[in-house]
N, C-alpha and C. Protein backbone atom coordinates (compact mmCIF):
# COMPACT_ATOMS: atom_id res chain seq x y z
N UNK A 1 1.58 -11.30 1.19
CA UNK A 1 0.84 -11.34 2.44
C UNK A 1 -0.37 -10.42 2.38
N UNK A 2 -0.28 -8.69 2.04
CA UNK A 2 -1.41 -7.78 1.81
C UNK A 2 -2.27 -8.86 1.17
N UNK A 3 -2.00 -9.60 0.03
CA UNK A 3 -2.88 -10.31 -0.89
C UNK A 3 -3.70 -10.93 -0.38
N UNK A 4 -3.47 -12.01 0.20
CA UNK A 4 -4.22 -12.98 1.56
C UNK A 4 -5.27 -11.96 2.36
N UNK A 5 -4.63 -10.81 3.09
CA UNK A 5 -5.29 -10.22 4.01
C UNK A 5 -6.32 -9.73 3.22
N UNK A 6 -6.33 -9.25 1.80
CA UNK A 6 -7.35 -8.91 0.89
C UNK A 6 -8.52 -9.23 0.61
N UNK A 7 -8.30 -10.66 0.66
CA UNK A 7 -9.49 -11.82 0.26
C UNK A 7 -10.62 -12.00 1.55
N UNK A 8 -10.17 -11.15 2.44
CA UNK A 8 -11.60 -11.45 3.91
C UNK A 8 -12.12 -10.33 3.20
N UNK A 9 -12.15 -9.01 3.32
CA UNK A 9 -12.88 -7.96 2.56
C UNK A 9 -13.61 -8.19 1.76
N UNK A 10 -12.86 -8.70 0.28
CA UNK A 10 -13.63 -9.36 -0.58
C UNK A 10 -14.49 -10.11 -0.72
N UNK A 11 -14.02 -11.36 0.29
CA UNK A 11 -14.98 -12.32 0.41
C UNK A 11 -16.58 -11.87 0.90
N UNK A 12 -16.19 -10.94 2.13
CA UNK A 12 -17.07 -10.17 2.57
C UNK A 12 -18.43 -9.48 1.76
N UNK A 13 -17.72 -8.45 0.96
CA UNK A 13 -18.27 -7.98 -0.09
C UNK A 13 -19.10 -8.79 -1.11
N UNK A 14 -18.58 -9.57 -1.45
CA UNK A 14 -19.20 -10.83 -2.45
C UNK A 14 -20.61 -11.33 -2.50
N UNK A 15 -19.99 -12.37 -0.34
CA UNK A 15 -20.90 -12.58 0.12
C UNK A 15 -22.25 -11.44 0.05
N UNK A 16 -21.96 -9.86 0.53
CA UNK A 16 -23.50 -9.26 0.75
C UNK A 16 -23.71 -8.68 -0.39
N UNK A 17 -23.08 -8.81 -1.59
CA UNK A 17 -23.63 -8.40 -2.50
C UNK A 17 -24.27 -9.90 -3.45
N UNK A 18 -24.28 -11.03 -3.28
CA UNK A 18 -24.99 -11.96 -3.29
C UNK A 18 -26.42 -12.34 -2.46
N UNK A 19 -26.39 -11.63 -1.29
CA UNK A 19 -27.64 -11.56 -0.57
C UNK A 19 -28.49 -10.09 -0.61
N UNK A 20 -27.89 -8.92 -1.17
CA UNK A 20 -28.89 -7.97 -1.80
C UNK A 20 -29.43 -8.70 -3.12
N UNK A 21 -28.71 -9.27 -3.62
CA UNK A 21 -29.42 -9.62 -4.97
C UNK A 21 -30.34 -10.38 -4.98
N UNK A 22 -30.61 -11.65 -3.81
CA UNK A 22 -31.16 -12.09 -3.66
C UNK A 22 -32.50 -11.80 -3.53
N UNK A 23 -32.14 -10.69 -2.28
CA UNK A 23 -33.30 -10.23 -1.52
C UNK A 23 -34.05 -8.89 -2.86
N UNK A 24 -33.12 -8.28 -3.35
CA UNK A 24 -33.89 -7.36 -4.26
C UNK A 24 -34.87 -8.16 -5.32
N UNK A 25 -34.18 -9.54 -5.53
CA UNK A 25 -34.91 -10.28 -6.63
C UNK A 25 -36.54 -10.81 -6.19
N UNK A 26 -36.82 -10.50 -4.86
CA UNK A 26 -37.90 -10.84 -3.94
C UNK A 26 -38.83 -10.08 -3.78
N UNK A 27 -38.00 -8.95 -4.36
CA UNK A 27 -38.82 -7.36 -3.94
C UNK A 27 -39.44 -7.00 -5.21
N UNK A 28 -40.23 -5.55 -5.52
CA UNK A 28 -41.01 -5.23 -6.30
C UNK A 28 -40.59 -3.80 -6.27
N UNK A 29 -40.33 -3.30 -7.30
CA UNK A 29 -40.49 -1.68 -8.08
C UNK A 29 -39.03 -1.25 -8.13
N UNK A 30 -39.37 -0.17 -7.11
CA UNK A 30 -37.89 0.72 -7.32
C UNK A 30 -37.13 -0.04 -5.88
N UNK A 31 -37.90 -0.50 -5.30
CA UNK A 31 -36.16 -1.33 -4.55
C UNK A 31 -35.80 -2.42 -5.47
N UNK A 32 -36.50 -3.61 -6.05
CA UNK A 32 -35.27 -3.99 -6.74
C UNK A 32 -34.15 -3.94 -7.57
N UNK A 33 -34.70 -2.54 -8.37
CA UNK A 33 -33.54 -1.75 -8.97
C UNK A 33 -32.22 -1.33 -8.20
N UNK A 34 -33.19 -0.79 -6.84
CA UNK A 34 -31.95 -0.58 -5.88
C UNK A 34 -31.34 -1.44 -5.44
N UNK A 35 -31.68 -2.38 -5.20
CA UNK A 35 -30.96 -3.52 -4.68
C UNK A 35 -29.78 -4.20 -5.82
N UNK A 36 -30.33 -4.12 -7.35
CA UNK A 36 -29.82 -4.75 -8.27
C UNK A 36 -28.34 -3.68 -8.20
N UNK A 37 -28.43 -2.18 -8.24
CA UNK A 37 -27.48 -1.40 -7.92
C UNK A 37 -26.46 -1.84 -7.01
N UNK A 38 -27.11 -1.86 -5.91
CA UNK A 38 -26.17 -2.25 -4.76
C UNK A 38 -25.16 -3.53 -4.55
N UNK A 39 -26.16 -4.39 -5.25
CA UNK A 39 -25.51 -5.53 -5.18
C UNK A 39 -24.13 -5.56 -7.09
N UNK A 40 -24.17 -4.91 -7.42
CA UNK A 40 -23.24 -4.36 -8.40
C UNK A 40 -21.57 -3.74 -8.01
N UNK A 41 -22.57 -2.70 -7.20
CA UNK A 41 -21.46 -1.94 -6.41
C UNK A 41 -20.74 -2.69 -5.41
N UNK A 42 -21.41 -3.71 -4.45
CA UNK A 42 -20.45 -4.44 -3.99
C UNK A 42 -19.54 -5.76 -4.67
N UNK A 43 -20.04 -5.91 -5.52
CA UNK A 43 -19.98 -7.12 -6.62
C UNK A 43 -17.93 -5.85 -7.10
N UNK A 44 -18.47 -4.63 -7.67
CA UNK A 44 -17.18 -3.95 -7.56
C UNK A 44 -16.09 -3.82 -6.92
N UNK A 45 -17.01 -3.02 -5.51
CA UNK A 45 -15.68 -3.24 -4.72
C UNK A 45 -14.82 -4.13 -4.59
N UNK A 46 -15.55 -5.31 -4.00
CA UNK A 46 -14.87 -6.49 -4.03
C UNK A 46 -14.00 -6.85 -4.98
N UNK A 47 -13.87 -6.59 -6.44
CA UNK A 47 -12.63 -6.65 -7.73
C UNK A 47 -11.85 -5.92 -7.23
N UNK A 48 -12.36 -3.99 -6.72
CA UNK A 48 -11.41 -2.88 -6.55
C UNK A 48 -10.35 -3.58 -6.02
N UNK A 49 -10.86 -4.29 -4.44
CA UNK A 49 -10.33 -4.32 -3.24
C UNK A 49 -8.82 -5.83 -3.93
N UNK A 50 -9.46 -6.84 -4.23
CA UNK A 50 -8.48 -7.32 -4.93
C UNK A 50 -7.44 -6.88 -5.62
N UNK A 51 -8.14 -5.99 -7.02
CA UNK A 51 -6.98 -5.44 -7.86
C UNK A 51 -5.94 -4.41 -7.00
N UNK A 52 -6.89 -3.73 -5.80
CA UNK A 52 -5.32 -3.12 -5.20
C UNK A 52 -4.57 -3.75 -4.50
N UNK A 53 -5.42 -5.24 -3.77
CA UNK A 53 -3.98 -5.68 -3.50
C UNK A 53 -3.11 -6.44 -4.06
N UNK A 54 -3.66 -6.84 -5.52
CA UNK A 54 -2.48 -7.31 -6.33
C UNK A 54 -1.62 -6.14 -6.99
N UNK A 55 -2.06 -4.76 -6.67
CA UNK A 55 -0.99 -3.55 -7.30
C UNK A 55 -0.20 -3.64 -5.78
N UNK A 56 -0.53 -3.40 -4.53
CA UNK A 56 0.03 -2.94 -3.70
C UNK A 56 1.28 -3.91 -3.23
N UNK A 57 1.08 -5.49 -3.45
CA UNK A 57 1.96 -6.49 -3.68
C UNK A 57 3.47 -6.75 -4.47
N UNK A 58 2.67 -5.86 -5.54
CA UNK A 58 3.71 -5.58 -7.01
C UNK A 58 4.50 -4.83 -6.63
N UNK A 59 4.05 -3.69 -6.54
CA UNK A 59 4.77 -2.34 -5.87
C UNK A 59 5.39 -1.92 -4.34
N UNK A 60 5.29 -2.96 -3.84
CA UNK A 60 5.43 -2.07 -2.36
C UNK A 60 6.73 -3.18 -1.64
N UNK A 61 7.32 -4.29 -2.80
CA UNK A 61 8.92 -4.14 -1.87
C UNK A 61 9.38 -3.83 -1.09
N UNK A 62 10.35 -3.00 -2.00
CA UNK A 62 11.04 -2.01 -1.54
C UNK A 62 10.75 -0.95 -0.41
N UNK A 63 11.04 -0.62 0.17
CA UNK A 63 10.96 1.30 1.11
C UNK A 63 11.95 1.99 0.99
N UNK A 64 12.79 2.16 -0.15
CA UNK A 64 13.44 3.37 -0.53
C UNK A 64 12.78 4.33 -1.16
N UNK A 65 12.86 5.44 -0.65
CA UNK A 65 13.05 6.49 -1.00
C UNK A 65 13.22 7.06 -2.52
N UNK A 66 14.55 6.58 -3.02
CA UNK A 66 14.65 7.28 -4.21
C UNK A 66 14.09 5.94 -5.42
N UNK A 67 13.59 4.89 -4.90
CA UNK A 67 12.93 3.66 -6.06
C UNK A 67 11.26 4.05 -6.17
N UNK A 68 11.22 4.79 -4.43
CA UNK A 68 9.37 4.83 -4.79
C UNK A 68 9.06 6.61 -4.92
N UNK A 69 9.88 7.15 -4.95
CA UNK A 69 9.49 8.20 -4.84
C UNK A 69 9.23 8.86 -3.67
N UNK A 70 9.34 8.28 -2.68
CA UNK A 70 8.51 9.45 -1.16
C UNK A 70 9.93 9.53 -0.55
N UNK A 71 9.67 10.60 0.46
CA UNK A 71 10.99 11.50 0.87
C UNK A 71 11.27 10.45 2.27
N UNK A 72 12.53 10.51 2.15
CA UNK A 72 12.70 9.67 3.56
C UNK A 72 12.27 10.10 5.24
N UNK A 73 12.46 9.04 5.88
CA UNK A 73 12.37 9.31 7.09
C UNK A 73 12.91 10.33 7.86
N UNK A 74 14.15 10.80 7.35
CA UNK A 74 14.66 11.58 7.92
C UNK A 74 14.36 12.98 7.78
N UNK A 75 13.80 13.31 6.23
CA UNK A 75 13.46 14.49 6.18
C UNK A 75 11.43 14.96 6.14
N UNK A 76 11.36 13.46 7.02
CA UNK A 76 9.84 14.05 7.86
C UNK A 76 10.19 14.27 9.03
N UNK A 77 11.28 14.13 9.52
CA UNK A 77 11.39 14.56 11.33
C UNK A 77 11.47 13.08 11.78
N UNK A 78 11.72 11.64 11.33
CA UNK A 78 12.51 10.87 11.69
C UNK A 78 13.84 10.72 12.14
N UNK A 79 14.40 9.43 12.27
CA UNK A 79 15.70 9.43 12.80
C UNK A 79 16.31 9.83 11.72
N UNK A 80 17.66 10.21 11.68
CA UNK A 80 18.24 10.36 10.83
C UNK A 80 20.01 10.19 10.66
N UNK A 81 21.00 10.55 9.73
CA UNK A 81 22.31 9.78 10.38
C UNK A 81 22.91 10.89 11.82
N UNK A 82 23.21 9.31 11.97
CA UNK A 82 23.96 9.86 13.78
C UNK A 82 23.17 9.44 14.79
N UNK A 83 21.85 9.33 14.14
CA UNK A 83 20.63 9.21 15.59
C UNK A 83 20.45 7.38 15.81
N UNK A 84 20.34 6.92 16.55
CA UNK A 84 20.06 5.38 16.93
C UNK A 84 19.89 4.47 16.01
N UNK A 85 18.24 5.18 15.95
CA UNK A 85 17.12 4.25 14.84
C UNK A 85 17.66 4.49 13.43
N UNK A 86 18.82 4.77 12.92
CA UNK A 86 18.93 5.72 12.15
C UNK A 86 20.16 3.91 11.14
N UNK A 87 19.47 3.64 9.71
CA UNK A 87 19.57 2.17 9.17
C UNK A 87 20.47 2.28 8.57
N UNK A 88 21.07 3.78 7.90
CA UNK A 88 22.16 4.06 7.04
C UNK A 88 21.94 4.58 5.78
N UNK A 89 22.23 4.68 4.61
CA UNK A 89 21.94 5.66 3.48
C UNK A 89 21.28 4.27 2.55
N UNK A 90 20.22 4.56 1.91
CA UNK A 90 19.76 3.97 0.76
C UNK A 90 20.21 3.43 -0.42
N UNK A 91 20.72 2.11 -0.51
CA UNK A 91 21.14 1.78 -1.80
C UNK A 91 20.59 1.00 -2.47
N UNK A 92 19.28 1.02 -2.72
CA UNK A 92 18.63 -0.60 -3.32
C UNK A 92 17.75 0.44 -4.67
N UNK A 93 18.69 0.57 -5.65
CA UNK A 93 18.40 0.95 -6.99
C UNK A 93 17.32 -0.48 -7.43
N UNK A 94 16.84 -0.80 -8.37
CA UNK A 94 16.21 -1.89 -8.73
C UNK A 94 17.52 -2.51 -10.11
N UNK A 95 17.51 -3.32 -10.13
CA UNK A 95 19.06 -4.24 -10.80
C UNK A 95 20.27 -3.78 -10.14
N UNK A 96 20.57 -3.13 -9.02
CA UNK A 96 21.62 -2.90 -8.91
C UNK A 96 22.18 -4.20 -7.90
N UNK A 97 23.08 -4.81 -7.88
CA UNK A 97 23.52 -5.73 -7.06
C UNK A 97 25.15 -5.49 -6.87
N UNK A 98 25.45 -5.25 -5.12
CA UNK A 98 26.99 -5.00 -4.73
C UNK A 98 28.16 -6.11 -4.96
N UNK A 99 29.25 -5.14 -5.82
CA UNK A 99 29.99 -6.34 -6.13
C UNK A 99 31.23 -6.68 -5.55
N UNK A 100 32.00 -7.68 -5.33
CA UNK A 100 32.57 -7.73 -4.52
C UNK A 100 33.74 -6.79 -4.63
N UNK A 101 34.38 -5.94 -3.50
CA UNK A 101 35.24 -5.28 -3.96
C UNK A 101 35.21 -3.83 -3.88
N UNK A 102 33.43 -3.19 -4.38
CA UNK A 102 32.55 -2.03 -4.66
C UNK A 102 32.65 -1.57 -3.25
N UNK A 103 33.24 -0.30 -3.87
CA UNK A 103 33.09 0.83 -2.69
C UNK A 103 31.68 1.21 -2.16
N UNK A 104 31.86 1.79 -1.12
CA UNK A 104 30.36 1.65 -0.06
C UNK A 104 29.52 3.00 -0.79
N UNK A 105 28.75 3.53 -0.85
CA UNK A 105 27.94 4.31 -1.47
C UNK A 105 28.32 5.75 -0.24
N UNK A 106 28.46 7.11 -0.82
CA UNK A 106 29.02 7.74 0.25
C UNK A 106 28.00 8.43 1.11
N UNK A 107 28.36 8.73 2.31
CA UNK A 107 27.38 9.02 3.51
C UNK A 107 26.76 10.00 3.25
N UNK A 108 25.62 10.26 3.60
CA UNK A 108 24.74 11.52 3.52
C UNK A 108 25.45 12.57 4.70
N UNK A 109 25.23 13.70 3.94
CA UNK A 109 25.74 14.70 5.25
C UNK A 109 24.81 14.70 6.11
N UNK A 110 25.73 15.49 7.37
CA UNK A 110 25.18 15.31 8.66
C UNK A 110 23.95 16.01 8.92
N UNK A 111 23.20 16.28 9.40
CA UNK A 111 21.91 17.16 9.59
C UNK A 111 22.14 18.13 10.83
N UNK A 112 21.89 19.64 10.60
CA UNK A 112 21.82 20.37 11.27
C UNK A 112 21.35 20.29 12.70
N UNK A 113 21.86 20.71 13.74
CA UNK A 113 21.10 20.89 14.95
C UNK A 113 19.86 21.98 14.54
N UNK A 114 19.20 21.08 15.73
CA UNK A 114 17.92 22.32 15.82
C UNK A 114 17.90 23.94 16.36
N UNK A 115 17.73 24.44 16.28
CA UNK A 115 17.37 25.82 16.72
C UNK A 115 17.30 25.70 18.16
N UNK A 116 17.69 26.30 18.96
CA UNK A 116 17.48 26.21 20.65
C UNK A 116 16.85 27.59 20.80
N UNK A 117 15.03 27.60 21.59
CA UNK A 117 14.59 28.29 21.72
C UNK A 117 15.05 29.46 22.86
């Protein structure tokens, strides 16, 4: 889906870096250099903006914690266990699949109360 949403940017980009080029190719001295620049740099972005969203596609699955590396919700001051919003402990290793039978993965301890001022 990011991927799709990618391609208006790009397209974007494309497009005005096809009409600096144009217009620099019209011009004389040091703007059409500049223009030839510019229309480069957007000619770039526009790949950048693609290639990240074919990385961000690849990579961005998952939202665990211990598969991507970033600290969970709970220990930014999210919900955490016991609290509502709170989804349960993380088990989505990458190949791991539950088998029938397989004990449940064990609970995270409880989290401290806060400090009462």
């Amino acid at each position: 889906m990011i991927y799709f949403l990618a391609l208006i940017p790009a397209t974007v980009l494309t497009v005005a870096g096809y009409v600096v080029l144009f217009l620099s190719n019209r011009s004389e001295g040091a703007l059409r250099a500049f223009g030839k620049y510019l229309a480069f740099w957007a000619f770039t972005l526009a790949g950048l903006v693609i290639l990240g969203a074919i990385f961000a596609a690849a990579h961005g699955g998952g939202r665990c914690p211990m598969v991507h590396g970033r600290m969970g919700s709970a220990m930014m001051g999210g919900p955490g266990p016991g609290e509502a919003r709170f989804m349960g402990p993380c088990d989505c290793q990458r190949g791991h699949t539950p088998q029938p039978g397989e004990a449940p993965p064990a609970a995270a301890p409880p989290r401290p109360a806060p400090p009462s001022p």
